[in-house]
Protein backbone atom coordinates (compact mmCIF):
# COMPACT_ATOMS: atom_id res chain seq x y z
CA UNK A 1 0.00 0.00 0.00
CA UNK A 2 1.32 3.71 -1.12
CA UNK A 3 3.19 5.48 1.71
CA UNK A 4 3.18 9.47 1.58
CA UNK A 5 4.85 12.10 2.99
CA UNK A 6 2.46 14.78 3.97
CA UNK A 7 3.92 18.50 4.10
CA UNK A 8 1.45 21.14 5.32
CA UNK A 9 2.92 24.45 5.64
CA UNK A 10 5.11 25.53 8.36
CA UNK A 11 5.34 29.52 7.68
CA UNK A 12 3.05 31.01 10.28
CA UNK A 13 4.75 34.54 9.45
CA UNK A 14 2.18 34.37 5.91
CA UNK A 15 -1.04 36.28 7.28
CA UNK A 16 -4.41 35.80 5.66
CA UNK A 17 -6.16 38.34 4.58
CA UNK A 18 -9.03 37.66 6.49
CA UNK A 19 -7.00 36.57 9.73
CA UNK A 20 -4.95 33.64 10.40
CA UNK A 21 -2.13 32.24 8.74
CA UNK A 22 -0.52 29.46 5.97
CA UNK A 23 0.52 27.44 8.65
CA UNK A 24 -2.63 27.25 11.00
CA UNK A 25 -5.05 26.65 7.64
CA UNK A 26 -2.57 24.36 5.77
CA UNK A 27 -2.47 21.97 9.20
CA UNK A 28 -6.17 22.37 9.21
CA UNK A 29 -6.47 20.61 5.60
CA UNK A 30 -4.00 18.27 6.52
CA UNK A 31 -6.17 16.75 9.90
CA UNK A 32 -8.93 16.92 7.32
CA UNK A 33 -7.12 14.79 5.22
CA UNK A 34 -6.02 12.15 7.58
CA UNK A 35 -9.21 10.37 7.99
CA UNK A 36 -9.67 10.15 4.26
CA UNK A 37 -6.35 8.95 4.34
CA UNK A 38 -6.68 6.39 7.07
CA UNK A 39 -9.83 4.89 5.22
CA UNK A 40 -8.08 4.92 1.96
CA UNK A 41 -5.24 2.28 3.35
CA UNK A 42 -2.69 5.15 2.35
CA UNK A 43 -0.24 5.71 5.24
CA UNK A 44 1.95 8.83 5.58
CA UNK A 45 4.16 10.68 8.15
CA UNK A 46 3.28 13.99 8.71
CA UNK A 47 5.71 16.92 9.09
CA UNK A 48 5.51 19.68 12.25
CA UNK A 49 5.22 23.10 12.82
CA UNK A 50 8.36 23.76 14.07
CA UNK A 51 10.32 22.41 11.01
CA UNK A 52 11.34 23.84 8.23
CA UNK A 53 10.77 23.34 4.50
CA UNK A 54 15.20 21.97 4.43
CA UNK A 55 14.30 19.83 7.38
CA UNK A 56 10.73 17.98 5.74
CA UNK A 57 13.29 17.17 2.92
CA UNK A 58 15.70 15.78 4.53
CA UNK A 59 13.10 13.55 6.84
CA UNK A 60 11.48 12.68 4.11
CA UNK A 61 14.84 11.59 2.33
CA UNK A 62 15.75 9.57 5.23
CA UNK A 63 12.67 7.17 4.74
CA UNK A 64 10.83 5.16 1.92
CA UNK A 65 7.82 7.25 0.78
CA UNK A 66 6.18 7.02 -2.80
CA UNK A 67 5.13 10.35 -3.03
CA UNK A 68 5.73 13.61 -1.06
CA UNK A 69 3.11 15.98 -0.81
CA UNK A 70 3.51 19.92 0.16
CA UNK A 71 0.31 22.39 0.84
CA UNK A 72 0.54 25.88 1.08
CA UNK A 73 -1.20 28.99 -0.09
CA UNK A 74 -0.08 31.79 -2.19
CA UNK A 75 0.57 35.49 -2.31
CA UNK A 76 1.18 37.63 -5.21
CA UNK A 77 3.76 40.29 -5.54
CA UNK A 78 3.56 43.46 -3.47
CA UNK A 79 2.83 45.62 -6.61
CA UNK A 80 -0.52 42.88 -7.15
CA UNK A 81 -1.11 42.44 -3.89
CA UNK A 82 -4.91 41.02 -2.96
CA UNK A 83 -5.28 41.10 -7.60
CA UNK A 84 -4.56 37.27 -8.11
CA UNK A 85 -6.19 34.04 -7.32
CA UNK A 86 -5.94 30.61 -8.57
CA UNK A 87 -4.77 27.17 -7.80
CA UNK A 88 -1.15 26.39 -8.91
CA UNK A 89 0.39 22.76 -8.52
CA UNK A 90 4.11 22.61 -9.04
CA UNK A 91 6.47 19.58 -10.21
CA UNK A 92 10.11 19.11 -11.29
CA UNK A 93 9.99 19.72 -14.94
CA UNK A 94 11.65 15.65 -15.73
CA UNK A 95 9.30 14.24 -12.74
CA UNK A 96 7.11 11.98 -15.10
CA UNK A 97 5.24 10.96 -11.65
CA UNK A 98 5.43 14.54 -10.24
CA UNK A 99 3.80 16.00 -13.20
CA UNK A 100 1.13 12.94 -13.39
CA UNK A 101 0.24 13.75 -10.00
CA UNK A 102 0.26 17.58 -10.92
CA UNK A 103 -2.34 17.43 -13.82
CA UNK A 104 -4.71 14.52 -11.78
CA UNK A 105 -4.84 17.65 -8.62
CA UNK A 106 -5.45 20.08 -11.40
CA UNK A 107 -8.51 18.26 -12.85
CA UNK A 108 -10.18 17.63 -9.55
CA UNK A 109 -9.42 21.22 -8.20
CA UNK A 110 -11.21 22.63 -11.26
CA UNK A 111 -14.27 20.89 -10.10
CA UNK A 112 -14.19 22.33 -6.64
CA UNK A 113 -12.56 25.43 -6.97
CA UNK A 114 -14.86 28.63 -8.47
CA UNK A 115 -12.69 30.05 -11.24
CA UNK A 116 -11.52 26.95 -13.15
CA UNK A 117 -9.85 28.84 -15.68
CA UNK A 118 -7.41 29.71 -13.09
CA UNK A 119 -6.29 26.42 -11.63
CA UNK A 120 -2.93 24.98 -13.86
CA UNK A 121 -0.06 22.64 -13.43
CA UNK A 122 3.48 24.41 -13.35
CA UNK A 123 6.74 23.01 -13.68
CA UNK A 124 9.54 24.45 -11.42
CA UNK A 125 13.38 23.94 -10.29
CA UNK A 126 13.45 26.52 -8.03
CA UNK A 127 11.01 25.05 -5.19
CA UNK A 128 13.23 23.02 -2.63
CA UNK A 129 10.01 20.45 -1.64
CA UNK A 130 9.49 19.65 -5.67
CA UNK A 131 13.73 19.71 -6.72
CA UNK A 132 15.24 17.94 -3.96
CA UNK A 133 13.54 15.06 -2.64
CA UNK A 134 13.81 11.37 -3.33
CA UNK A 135 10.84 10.91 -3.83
CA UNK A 136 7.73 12.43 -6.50
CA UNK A 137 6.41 15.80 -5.17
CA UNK A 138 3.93 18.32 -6.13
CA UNK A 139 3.48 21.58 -3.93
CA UNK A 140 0.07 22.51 -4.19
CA UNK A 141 -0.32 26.52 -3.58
CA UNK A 142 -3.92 25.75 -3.17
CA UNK A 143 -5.20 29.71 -3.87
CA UNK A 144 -4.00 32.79 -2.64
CA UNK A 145 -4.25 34.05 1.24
CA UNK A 146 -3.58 37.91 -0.23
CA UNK A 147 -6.69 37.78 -1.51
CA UNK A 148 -10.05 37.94 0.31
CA UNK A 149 -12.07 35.69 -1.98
CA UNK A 150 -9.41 33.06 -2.14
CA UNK A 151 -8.82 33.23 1.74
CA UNK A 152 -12.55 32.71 2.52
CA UNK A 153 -12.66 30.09 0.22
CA UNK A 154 -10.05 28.14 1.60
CA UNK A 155 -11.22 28.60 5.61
CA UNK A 156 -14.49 27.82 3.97
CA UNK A 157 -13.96 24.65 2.30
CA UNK A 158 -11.13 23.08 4.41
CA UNK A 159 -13.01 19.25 4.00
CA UNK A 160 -13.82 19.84 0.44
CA UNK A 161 -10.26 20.97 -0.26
CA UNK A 162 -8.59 17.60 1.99
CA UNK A 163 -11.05 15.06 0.20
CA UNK A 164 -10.13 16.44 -2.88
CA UNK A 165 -6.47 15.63 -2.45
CA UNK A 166 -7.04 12.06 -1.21
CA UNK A 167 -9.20 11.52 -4.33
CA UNK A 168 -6.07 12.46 -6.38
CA UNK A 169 -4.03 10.80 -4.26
CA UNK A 170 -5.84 7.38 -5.26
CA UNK A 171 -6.51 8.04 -8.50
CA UNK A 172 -2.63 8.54 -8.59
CA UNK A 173 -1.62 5.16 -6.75
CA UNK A 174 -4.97 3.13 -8.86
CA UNK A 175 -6.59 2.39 -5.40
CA UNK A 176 -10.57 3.00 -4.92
CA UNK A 177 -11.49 6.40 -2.82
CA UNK A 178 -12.80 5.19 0.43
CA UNK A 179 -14.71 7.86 2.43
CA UNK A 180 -13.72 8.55 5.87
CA UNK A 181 -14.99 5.68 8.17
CA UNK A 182 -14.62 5.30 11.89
CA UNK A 183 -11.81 2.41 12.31
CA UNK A 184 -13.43 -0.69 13.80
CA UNK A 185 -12.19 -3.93 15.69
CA UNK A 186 -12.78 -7.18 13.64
CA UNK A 187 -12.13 -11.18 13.92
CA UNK A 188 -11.40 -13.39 11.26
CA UNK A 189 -13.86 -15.87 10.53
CA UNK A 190 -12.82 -18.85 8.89
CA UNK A 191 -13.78 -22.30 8.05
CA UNK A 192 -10.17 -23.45 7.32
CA UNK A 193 -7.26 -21.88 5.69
CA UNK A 194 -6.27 -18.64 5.82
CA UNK A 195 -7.22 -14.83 4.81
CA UNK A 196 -5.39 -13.26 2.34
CA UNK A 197 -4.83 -9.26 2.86
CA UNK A 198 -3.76 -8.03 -0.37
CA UNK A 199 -2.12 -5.11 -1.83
CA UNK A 200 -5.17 -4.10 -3.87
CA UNK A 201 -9.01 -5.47 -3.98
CA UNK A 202 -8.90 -7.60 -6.44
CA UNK A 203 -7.95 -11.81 -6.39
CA UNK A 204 -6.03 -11.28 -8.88
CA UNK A 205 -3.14 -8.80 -7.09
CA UNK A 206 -0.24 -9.55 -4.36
CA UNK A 207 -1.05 -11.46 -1.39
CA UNK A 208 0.57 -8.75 1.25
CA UNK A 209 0.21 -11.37 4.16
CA UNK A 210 -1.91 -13.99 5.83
CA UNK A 211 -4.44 -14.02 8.72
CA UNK A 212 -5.74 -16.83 10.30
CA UNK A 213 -9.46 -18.36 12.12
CA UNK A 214 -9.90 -15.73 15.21
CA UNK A 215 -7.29 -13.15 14.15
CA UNK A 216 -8.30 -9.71 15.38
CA UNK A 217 -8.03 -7.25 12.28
CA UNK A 218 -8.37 -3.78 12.26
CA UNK A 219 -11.00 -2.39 9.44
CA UNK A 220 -10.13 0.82 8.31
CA UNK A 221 -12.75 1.44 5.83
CA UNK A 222 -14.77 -0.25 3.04
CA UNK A 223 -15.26 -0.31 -0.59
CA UNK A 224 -17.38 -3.36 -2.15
CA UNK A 225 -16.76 -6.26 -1.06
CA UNK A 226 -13.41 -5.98 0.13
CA UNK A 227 -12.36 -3.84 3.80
CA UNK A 228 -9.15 -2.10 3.90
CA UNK A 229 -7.63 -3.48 6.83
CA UNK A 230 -4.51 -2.82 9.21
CA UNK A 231 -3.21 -6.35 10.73
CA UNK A 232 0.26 -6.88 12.00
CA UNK A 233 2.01 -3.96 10.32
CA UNK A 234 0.47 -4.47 6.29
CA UNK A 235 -2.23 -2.37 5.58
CA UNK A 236 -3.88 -3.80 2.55
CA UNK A 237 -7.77 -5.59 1.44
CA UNK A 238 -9.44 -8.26 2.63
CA UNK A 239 -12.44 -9.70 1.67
CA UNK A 240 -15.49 -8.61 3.65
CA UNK A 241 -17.41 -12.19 3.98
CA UNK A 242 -14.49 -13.52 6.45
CA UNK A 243 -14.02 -10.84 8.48
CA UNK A 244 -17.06 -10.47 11.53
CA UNK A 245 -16.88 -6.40 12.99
């Protein structure tokens, strides 16, 4: 199952418009997002406030993630300050991943956000979270905190905005969008043999691990027939009939 590296802006000294700042509203879409995530089967580690953009990098360069994902908003120039809004989503120009994931986040955002016109993919070497990490990034500079339209939008449509990103997110990694579900406490109810947790919900894919008669299973969410499941460090899909919540 896809592990991420979730980035949420750590620049509290970036005021909103309206109040607030990029730090406190990017964290906010990031909790959002971790339900959604959770549910989904995608793990992450998350960065914290008191880091900085050089040390995400290099934390996220010490691990094994398959994609890294930075949020932040956007301001325009002092000469245009409060004129510009818009969604941009930046990726190393030679990132064939990076600029996959870019143009997935640019077609959902157009459905949520209320100038379409305005949202684009944009390929950069100068941003540290897209040039220098191991592995694909995007930094999404999800509209611009300058200006009072795009600030309201984004304190008013922090759950829109995190679902959105899990949806690309799966569509990215070919996994099914699960909505956010409560995790519950499940046993394994067999017959004989054993239950296969898999690395996608289908018979067909990688058997992950095994669980056997009476196993207790976490269930993270559901989609189908099959539960996403947590059990003994995998996270992966099983199929619901063997599994009693």
């Amino acid at each position: 199952m896809p592990k991420i590296y979730l980035s949420p802006s750590t620049q509290e000294g970036n005021p909103y418009i309206t109040g607030g700042n990029e730090e406190q509203y990017m964290n906010l879409i990031a909790d959002a997002m971790e339900p959604y995530l959770r549910s989904c089967g995608i793990q992450f580690r998350r960065n914290t406030p008191n880091m900085s953009a050089a040390d995400c990098i290099r934390q996220a360069n010490a691990g094994q993630y398959d994609f890294y994902l930075a949020l932040h908003s956007n301001a325009a120039p002092d000469s245009l300050s409060g004129q510009i809004r818009g969604t941009d989503v930046y990726y190393y120009p030679t990132s064939i991943p990076g600029r996959r994931m870019a143009e997935i986040i640019v077609s959902h955002f157009m459905t949520i956000y209320p100038l379409p016109g305005k949202v684009r993919s944009v390929p950069t070497r100068d941003i540290g979270e897209v040039a220098k990490t191991r592995a694909p990034a995007v930094l999404v500079e999800i509209a611009y905190h300058d200006n009072t339209q795009d600030a309201n939008w984004i304190k008013n449509n922090i759950s829109t905005i995190a679902r959105t990103l899990v949806v690309s997110l799966c569509e990215y990694f070919g996994i099914p969008f699960v909505p956010a579900q409560p995790a519950r406490e499940g046993v394994v109810s067999l017959s004989s043999g054993s239950l296969n947790i898999r690395s996608r919900p289908s018979l067909s894919s990688s058997v992950l691990t095994r669980a056997y008669n009476g196993a207790r299973i976490t269930v993270l969410g559901q989609w189908e027939d099959w539960y996403v499941v947590s059990y003994n460090g995998y996270t992966g899909y099983a199929a619901s009939r063997y599994i009693r919540v």
